[in-house]
ModelCIF file with pLDDT and N, C-alpha, C, O atoms, coordinates in Angstrom:
data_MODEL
#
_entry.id   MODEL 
#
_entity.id                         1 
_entity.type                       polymer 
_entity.pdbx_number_of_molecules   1 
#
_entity_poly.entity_id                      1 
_entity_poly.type                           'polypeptide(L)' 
_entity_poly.nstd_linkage                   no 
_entity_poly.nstd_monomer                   no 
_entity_poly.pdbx_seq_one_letter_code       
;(UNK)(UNK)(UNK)(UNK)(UNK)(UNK)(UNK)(UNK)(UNK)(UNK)(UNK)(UNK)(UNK)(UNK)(UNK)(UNK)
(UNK)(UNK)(UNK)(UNK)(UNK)(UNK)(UNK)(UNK)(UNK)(UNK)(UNK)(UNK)(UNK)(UNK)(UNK)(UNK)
(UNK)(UNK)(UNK)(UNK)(UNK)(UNK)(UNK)(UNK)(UNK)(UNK)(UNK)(UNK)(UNK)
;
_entity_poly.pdbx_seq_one_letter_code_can   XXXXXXXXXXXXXXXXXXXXXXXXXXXXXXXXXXXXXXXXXXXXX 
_entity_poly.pdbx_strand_id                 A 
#
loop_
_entity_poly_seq.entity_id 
_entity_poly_seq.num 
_entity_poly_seq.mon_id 
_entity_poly_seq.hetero 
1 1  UNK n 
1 2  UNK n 
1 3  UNK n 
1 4  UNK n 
1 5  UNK n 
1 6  UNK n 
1 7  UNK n 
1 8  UNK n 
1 9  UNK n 
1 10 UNK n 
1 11 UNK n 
1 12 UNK n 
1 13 UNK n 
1 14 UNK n 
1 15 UNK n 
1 16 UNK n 
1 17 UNK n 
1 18 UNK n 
1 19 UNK n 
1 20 UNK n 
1 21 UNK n 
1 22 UNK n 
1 23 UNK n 
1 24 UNK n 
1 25 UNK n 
1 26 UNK n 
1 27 UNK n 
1 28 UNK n 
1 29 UNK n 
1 30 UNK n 
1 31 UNK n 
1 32 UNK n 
1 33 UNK n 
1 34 UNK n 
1 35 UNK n 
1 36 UNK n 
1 37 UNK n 
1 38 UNK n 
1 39 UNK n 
1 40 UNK n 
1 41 UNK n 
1 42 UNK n 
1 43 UNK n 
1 44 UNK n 
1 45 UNK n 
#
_struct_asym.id          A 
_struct_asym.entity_id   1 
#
loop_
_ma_qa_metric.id 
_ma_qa_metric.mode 
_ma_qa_metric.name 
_ma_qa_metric.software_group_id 
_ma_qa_metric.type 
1 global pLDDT . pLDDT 
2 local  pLDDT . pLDDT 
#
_ma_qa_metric_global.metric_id      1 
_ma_qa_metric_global.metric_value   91.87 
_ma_qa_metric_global.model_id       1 
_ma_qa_metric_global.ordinal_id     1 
#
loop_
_ma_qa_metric_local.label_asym_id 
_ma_qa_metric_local.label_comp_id 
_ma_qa_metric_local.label_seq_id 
_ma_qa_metric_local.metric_id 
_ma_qa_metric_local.metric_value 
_ma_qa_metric_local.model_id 
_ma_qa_metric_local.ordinal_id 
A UNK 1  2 54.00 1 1  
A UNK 2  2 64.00 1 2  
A UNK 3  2 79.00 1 3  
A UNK 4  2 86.00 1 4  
A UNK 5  2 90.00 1 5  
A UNK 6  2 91.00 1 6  
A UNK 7  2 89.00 1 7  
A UNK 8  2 90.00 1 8  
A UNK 9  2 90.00 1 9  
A UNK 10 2 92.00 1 10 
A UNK 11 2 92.00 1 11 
A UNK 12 2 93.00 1 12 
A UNK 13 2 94.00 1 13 
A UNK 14 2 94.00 1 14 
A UNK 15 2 95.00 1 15 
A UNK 16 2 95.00 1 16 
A UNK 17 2 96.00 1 17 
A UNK 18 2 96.00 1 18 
A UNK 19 2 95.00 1 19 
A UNK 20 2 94.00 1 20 
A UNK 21 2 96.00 1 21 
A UNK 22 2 95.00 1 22 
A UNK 23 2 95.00 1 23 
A UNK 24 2 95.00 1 24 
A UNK 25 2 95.00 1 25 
A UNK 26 2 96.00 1 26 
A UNK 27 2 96.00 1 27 
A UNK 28 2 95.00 1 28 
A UNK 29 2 95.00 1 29 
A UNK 30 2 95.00 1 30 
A UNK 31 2 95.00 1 31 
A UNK 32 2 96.00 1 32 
A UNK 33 2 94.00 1 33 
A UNK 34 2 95.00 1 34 
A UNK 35 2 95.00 1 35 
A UNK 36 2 94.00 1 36 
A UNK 37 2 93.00 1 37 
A UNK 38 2 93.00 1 38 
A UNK 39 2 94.00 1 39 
A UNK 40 2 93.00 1 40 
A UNK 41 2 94.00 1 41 
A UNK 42 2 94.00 1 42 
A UNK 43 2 95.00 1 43 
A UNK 44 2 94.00 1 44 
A UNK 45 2 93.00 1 45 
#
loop_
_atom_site.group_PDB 
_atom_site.id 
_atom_site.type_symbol 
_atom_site.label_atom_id 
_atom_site.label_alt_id 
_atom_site.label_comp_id 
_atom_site.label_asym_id 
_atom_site.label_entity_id 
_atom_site.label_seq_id 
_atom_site.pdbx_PDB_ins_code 
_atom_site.Cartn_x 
_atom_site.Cartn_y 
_atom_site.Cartn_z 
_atom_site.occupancy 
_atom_site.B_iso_or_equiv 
_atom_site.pdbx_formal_charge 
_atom_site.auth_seq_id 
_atom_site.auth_comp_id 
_atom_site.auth_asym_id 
_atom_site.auth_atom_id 
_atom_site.pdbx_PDB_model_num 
ATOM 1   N N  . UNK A 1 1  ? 112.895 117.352 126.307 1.00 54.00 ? 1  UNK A N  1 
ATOM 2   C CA . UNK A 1 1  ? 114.256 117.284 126.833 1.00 54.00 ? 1  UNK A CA 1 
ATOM 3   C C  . UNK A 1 1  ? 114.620 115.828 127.143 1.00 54.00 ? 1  UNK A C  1 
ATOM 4   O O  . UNK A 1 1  ? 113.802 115.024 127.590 1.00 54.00 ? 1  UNK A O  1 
ATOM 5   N N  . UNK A 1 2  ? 116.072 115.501 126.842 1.00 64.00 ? 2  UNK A N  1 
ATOM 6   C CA . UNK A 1 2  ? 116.423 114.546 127.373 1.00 64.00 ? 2  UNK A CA 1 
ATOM 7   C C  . UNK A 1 2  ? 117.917 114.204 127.981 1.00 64.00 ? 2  UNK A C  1 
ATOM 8   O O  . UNK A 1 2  ? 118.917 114.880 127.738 1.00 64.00 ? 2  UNK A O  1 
ATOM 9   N N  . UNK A 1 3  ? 117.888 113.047 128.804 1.00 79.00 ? 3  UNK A N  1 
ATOM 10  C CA . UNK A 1 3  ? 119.637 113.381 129.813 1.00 79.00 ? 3  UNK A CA 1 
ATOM 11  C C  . UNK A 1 3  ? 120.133 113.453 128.547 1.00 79.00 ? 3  UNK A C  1 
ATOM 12  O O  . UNK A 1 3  ? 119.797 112.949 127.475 1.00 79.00 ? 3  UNK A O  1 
ATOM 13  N N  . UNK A 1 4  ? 121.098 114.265 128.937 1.00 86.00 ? 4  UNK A N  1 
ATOM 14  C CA . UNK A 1 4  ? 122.965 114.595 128.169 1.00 86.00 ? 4  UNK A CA 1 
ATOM 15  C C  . UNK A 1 4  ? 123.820 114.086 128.989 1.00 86.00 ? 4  UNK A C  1 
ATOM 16  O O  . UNK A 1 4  ? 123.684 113.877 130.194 1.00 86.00 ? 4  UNK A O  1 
ATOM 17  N N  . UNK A 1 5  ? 124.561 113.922 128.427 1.00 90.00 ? 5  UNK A N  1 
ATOM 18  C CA . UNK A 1 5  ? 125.987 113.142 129.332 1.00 90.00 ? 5  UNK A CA 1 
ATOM 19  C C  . UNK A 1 5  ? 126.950 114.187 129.070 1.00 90.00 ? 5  UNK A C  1 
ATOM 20  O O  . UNK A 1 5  ? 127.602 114.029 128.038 1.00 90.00 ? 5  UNK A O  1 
ATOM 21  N N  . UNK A 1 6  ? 127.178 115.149 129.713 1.00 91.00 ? 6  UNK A N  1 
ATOM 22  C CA . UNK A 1 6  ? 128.208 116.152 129.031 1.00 91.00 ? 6  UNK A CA 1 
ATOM 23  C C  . UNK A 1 6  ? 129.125 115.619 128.327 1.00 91.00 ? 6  UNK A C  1 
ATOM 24  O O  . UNK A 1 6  ? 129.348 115.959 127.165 1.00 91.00 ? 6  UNK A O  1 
ATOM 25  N N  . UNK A 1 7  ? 129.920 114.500 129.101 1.00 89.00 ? 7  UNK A N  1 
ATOM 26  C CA . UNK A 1 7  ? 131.431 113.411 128.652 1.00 89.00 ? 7  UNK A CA 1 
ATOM 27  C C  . UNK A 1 7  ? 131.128 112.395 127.474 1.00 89.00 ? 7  UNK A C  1 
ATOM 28  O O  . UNK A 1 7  ? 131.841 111.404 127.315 1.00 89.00 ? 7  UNK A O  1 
ATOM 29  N N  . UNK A 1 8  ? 130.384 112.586 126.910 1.00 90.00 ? 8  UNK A N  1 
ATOM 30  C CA . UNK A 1 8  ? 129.835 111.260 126.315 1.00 90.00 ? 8  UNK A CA 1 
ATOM 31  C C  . UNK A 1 8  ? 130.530 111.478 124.698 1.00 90.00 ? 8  UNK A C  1 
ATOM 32  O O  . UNK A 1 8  ? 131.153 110.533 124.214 1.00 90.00 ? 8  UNK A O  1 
ATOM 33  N N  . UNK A 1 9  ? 130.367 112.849 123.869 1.00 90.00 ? 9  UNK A N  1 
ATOM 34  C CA . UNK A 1 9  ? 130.945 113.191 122.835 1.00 90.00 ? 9  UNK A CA 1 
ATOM 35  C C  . UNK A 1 9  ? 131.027 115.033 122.906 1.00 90.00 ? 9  UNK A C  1 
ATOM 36  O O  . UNK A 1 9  ? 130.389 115.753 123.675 1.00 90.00 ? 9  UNK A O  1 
ATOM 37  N N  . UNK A 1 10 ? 131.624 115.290 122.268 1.00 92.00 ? 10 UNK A N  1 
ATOM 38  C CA . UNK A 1 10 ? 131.587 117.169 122.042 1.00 92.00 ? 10 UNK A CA 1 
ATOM 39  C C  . UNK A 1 10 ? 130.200 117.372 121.366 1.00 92.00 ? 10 UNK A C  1 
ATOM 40  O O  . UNK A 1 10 ? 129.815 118.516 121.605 1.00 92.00 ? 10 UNK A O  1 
ATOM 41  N N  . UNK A 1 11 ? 129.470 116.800 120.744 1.00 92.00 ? 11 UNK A N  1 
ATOM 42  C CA . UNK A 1 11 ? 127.974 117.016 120.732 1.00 92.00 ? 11 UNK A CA 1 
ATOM 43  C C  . UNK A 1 11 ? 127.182 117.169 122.079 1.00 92.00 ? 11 UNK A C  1 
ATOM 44  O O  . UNK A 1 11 ? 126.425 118.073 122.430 1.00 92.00 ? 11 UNK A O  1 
ATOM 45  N N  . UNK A 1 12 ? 127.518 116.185 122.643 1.00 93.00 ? 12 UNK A N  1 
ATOM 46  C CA . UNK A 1 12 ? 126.500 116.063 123.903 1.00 93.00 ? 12 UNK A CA 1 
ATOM 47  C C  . UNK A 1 12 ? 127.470 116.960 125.216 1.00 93.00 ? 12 UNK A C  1 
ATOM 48  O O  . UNK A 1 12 ? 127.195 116.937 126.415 1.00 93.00 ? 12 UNK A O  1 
ATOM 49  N N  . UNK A 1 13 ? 128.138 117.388 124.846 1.00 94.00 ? 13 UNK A N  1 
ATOM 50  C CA . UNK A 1 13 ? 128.831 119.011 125.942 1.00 94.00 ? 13 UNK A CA 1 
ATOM 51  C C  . UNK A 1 13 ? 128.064 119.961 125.026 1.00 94.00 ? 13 UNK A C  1 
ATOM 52  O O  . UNK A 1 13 ? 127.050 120.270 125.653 1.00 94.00 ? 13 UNK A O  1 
ATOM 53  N N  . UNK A 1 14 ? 128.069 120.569 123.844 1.00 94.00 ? 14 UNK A N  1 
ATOM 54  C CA . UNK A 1 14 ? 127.784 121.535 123.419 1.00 94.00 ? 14 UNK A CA 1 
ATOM 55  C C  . UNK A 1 14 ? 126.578 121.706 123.830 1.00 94.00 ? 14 UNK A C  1 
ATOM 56  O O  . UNK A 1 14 ? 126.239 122.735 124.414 1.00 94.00 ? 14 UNK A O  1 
ATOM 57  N N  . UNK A 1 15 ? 125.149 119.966 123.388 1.00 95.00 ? 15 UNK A N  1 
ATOM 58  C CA . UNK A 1 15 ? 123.663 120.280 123.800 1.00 95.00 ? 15 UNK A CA 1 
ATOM 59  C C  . UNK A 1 15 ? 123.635 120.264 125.454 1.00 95.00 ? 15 UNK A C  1 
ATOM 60  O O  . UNK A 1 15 ? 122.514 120.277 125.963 1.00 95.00 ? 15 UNK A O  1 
ATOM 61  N N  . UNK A 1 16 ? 124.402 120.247 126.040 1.00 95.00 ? 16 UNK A N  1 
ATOM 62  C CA . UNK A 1 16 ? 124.386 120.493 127.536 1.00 95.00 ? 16 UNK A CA 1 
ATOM 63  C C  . UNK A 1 16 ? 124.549 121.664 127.907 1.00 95.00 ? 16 UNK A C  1 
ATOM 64  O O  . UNK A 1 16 ? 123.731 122.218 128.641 1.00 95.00 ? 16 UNK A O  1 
ATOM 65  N N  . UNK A 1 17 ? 125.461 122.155 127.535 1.00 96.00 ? 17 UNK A N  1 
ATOM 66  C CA . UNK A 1 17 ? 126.006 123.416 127.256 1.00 96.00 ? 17 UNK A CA 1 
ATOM 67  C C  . UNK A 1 17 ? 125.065 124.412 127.132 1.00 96.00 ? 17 UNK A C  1 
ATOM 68  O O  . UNK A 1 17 ? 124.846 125.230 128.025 1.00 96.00 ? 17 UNK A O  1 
ATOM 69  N N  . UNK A 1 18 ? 124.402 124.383 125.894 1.00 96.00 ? 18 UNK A N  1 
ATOM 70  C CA . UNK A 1 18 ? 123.584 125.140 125.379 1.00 96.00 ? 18 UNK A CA 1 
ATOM 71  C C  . UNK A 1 18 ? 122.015 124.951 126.150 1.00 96.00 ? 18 UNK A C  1 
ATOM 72  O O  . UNK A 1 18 ? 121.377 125.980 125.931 1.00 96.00 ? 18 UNK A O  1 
ATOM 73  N N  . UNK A 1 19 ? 121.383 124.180 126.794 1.00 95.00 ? 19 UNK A N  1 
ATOM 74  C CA . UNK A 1 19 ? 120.437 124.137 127.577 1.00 95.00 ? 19 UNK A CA 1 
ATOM 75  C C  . UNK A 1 19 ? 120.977 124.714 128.844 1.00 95.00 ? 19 UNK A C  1 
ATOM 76  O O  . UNK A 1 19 ? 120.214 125.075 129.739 1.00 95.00 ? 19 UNK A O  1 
ATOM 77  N N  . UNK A 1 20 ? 122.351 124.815 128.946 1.00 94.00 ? 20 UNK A N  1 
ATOM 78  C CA . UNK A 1 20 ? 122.556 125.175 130.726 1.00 94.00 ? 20 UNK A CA 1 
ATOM 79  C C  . UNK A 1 20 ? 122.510 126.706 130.669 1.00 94.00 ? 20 UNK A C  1 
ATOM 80  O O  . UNK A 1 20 ? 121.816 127.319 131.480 1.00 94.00 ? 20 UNK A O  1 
ATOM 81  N N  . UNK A 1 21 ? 123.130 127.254 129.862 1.00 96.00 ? 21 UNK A N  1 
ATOM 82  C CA . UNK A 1 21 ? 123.336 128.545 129.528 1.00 96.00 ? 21 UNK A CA 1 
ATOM 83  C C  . UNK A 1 21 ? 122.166 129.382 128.742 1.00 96.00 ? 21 UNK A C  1 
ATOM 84  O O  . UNK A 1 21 ? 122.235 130.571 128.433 1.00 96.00 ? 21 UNK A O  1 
ATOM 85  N N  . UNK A 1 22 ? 121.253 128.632 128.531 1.00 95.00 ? 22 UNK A N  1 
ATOM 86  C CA . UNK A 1 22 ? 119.507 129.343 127.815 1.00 95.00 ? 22 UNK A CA 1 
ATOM 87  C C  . UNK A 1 22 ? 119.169 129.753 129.147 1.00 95.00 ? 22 UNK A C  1 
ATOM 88  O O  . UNK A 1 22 ? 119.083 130.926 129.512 1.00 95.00 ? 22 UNK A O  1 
ATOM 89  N N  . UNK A 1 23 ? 118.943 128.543 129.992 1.00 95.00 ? 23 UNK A N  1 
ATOM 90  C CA . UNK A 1 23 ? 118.003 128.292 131.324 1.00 95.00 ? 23 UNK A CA 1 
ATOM 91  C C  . UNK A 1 23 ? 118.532 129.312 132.131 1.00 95.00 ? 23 UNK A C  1 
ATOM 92  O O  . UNK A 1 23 ? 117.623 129.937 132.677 1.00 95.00 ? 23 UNK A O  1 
ATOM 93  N N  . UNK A 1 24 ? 119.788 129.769 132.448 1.00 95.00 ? 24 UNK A N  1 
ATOM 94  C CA . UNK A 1 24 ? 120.629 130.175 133.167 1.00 95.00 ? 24 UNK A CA 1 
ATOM 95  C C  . UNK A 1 24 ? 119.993 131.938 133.019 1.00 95.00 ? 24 UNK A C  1 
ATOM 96  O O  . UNK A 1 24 ? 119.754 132.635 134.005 1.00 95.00 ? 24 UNK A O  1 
ATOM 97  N N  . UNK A 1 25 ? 119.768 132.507 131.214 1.00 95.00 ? 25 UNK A N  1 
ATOM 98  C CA . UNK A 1 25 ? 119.636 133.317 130.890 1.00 95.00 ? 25 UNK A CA 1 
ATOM 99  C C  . UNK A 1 25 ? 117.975 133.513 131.213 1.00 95.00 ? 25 UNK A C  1 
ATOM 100 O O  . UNK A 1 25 ? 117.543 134.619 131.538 1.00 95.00 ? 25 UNK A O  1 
ATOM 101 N N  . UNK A 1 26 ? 117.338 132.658 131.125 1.00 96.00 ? 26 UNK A N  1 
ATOM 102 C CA . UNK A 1 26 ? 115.793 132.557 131.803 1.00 96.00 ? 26 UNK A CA 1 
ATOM 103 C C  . UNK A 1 26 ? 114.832 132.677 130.455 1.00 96.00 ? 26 UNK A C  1 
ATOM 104 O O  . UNK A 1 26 ? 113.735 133.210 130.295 1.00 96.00 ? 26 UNK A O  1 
ATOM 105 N N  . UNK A 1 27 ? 115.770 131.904 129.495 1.00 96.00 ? 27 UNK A N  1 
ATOM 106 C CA . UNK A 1 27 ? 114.907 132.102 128.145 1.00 96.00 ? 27 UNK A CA 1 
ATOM 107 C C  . UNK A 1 27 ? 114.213 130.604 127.961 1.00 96.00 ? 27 UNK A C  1 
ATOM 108 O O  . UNK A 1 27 ? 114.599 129.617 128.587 1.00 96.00 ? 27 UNK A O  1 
ATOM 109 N N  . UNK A 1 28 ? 113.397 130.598 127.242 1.00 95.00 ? 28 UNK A N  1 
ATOM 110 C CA . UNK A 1 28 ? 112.460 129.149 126.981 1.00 95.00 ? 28 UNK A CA 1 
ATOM 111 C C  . UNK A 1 28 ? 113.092 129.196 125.160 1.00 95.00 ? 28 UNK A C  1 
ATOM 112 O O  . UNK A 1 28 ? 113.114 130.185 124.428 1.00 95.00 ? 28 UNK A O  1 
ATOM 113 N N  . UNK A 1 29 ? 113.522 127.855 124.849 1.00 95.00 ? 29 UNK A N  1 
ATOM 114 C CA . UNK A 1 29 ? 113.260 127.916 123.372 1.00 95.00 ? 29 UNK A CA 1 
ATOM 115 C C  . UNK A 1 29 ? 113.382 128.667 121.867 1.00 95.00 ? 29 UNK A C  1 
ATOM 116 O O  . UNK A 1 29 ? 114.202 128.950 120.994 1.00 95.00 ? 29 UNK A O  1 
ATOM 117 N N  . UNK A 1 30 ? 111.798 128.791 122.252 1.00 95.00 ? 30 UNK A N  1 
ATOM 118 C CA . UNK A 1 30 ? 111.559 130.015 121.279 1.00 95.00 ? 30 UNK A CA 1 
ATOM 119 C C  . UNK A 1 30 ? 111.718 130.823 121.443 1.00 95.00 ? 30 UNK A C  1 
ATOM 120 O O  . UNK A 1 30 ? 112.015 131.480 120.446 1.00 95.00 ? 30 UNK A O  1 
ATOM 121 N N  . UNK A 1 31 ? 111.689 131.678 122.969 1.00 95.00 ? 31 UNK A N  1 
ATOM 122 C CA . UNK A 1 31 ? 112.376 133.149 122.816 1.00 95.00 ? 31 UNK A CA 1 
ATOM 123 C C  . UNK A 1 31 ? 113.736 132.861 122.673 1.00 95.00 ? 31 UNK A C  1 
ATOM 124 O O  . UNK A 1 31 ? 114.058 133.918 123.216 1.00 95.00 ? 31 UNK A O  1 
ATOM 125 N N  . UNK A 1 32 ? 115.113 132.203 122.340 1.00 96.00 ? 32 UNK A N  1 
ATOM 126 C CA . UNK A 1 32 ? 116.025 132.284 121.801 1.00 96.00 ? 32 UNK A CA 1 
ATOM 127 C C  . UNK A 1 32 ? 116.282 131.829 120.523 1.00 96.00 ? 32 UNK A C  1 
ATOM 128 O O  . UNK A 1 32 ? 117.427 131.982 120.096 1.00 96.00 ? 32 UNK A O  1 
ATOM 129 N N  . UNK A 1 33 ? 115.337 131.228 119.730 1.00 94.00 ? 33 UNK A N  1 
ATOM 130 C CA . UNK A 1 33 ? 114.971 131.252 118.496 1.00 94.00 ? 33 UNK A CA 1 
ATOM 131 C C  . UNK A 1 33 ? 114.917 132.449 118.067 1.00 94.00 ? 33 UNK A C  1 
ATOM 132 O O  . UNK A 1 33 ? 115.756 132.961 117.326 1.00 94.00 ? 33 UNK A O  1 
ATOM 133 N N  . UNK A 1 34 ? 113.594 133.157 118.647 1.00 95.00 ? 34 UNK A N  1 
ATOM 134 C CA . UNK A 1 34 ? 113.378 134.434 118.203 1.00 95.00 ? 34 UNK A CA 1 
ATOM 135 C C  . UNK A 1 34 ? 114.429 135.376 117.978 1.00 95.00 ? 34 UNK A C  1 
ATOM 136 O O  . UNK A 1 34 ? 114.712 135.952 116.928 1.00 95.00 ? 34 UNK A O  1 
ATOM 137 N N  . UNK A 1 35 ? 115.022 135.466 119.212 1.00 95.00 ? 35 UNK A N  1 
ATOM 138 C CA . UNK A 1 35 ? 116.305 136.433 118.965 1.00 95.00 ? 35 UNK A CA 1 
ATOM 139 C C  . UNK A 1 35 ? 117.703 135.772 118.205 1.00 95.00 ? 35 UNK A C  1 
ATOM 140 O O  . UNK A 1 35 ? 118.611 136.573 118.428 1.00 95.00 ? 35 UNK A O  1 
ATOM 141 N N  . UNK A 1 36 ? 118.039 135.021 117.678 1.00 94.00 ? 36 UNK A N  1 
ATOM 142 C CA . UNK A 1 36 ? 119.105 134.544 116.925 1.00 94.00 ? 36 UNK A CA 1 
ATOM 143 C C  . UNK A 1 36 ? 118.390 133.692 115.475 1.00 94.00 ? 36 UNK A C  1 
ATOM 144 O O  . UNK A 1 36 ? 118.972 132.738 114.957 1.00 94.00 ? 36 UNK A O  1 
ATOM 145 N N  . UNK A 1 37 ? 116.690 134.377 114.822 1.00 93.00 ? 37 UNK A N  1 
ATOM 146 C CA . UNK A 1 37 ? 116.633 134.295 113.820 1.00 93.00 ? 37 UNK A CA 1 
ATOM 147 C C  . UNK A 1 37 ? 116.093 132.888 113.331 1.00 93.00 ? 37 UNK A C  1 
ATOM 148 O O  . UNK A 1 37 ? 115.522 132.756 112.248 1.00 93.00 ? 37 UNK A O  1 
ATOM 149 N N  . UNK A 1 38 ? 116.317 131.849 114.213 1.00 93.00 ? 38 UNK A N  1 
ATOM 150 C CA . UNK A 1 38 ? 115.673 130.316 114.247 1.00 93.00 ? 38 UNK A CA 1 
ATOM 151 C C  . UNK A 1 38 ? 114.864 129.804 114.742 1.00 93.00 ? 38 UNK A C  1 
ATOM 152 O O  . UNK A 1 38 ? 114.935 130.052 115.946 1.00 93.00 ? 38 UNK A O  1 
ATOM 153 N N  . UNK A 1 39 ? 113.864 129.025 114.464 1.00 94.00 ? 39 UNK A N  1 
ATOM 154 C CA . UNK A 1 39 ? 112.680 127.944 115.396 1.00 94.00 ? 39 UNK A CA 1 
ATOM 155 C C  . UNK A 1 39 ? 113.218 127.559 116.759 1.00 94.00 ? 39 UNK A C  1 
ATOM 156 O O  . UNK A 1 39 ? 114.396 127.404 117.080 1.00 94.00 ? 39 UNK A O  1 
ATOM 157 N N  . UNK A 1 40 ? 112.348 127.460 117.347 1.00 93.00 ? 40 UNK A N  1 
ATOM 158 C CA . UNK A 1 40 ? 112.621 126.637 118.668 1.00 93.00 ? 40 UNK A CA 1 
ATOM 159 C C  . UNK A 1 40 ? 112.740 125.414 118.859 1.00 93.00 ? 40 UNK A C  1 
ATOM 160 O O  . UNK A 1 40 ? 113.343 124.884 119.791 1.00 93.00 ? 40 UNK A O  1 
ATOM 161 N N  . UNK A 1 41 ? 112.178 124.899 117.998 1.00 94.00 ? 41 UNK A N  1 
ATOM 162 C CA . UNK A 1 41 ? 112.200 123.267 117.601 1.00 94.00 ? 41 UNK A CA 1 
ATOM 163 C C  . UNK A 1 41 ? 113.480 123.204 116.975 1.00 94.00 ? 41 UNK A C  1 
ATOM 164 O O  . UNK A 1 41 ? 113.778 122.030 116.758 1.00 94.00 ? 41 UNK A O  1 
ATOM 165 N N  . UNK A 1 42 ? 114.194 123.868 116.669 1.00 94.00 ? 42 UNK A N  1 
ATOM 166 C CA . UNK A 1 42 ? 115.825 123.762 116.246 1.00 94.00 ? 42 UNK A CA 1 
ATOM 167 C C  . UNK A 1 42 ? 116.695 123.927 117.518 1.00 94.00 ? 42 UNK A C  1 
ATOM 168 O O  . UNK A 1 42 ? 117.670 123.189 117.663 1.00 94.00 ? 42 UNK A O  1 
ATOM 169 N N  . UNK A 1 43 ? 116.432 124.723 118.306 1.00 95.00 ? 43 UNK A N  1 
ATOM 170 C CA . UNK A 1 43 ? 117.049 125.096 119.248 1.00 95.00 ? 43 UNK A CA 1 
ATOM 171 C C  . UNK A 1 43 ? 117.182 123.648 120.438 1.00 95.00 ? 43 UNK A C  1 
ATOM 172 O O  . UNK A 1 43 ? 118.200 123.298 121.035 1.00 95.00 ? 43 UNK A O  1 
ATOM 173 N N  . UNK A 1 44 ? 115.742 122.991 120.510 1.00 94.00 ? 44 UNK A N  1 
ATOM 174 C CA . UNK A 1 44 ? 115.490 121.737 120.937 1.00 94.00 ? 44 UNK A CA 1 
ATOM 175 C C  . UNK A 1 44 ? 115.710 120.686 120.592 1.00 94.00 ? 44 UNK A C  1 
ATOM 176 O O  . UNK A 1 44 ? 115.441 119.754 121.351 1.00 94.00 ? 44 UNK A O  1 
ATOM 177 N N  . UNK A 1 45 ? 116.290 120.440 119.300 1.00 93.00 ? 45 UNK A N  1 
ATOM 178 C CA . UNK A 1 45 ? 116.776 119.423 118.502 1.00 93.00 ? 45 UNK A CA 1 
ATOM 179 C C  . UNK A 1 45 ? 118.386 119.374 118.599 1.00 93.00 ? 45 UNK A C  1 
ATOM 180 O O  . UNK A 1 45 ? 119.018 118.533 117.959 1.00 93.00 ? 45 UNK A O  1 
#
């Protein structure tokens, strides 16, 4: 992981976004890989 600046571009809201709302759901990664079909290392990238 690394800081996001939410304000910085609509990339870096979306990867903010999307780590706030995994964590929120209490998933790690790969279990949301798993369930939407993709790696976790994608999900982290």
């Amino acid at each position: 992981a690394r800081d996001i600046d939410p304000s910085a571009s609509p990339l870096d809201y979306y990867s903010y976004e999307l780590r706030r709302l995994r964590e929120e759901a209490g998933l790690k990664q790969a279990q949301l890989g798993a369930i939407i079909f993709c790696t976790g290392s994608l999900i982290g990238m």
